[in-house]
Protein backbone atom coordinates (compact mmCIF):
# COMPACT_ATOMS: atom_id res chain seq x y z
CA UNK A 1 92.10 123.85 100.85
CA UNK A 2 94.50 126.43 101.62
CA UNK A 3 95.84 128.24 98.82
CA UNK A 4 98.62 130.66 99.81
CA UNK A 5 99.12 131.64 97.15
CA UNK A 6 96.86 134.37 95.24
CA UNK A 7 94.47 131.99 93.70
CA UNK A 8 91.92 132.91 91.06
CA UNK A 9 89.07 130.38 90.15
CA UNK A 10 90.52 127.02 88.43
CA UNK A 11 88.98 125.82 85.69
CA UNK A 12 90.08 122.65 83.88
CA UNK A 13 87.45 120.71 82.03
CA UNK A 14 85.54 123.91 80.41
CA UNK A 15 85.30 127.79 80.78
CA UNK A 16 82.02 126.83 83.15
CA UNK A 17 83.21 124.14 85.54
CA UNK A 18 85.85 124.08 88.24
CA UNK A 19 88.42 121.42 89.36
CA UNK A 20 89.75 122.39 92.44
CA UNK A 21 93.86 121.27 92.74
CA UNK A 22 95.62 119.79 96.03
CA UNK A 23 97.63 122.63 97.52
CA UNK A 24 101.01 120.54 95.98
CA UNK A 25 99.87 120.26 92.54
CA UNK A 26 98.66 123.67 92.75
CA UNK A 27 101.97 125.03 93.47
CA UNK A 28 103.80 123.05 91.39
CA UNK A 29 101.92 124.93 88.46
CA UNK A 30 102.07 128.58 89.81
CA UNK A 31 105.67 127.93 90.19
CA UNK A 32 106.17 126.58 86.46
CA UNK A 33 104.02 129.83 85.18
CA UNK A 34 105.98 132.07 86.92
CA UNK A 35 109.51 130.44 85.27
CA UNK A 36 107.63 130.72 82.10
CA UNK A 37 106.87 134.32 82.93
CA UNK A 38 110.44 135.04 83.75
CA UNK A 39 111.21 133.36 80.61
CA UNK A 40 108.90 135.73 78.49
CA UNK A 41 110.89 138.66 80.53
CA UNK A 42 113.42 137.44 79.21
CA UNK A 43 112.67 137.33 76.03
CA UNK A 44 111.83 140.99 76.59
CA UNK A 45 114.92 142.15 78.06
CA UNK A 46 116.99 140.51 75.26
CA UNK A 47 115.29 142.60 72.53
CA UNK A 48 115.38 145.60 74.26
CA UNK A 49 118.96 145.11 74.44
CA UNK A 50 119.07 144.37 70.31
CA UNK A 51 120.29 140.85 71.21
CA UNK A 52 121.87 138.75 68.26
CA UNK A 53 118.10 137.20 66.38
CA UNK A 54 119.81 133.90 66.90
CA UNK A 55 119.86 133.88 70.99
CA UNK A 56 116.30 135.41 71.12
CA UNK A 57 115.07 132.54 68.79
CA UNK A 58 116.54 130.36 70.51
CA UNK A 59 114.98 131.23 74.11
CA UNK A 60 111.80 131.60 72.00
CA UNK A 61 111.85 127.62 71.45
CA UNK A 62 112.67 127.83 75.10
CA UNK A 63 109.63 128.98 76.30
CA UNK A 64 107.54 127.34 73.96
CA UNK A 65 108.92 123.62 74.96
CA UNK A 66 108.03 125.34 78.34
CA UNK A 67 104.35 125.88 77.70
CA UNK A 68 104.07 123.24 75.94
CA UNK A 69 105.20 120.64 78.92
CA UNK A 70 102.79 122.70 80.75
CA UNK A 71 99.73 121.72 78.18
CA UNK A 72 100.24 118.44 78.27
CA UNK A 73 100.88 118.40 82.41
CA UNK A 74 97.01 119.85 82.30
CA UNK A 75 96.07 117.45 79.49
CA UNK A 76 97.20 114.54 81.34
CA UNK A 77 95.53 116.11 85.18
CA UNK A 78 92.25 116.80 83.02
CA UNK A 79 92.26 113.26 81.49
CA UNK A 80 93.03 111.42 84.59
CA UNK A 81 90.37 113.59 86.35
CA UNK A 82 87.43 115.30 84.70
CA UNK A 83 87.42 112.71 81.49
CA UNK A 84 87.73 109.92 83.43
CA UNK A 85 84.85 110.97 85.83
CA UNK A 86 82.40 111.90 83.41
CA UNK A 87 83.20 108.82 80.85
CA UNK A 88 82.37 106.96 84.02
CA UNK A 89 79.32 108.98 84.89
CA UNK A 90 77.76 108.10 81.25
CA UNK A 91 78.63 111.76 79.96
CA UNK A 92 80.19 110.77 76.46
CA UNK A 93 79.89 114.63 75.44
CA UNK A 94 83.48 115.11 77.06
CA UNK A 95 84.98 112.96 74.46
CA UNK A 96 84.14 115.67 72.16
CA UNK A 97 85.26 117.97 74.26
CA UNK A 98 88.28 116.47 74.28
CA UNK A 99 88.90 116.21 70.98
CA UNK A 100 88.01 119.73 70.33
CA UNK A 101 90.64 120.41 72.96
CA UNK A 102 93.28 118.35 71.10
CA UNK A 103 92.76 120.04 68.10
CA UNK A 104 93.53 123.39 69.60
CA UNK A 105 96.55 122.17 71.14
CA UNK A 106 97.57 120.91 67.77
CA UNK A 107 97.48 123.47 65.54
């Protein structure tokens, strides 16, 4: 694959394995980070500029409905991919890992 984009090693189903992305879902990610970075900026600017609490709050549930439809875009890719593989590979251990993951994303 041919990443043009500065690409650092992806990981997916746990800090020691990889999933490697097609170039268009890859981008499709980078590209929802970096609104969710320019979000945070944002976020930044306001408060250096003593913006009303209100509008800060309010682009602070911004960005968190932001990285949260990003969670559950990698939640679904990581269920569809590395779950499904290794449920059909006889490796029940990433149902636990799974859950473990759920529970994070819960809290």
């Amino acid at each position: 694959m041919n990443k043009t984009i500065n690409k650092q090693s992806t990981s997916s189903c746990s800090c020691h394995k990889k999933r490697e992305r097609s170039d268009e879902e890859y981008k499709k990610l980078i590209n929802r980070l970096n609104r969710i970075e320019g979000q945070v900026r944002g976020l930044k600017g306001m408060l250096e500029n003593d913006a009303y609490c209100n509008d800060i709050l309010t682009q602070v549930s911004a960005v968190n409905a932001a990285l949260n439809s990003f969670s559950k875009e990698i939640l679904s890719q990581h269920m569809h991919t590395c779950v499904a593989r290794d449920i059909r590979e006889g490796k029940d251990e990433i149902i636990d890992e799974l859950m473990d993951t759920l529970k994070k994303l819960m809290k």
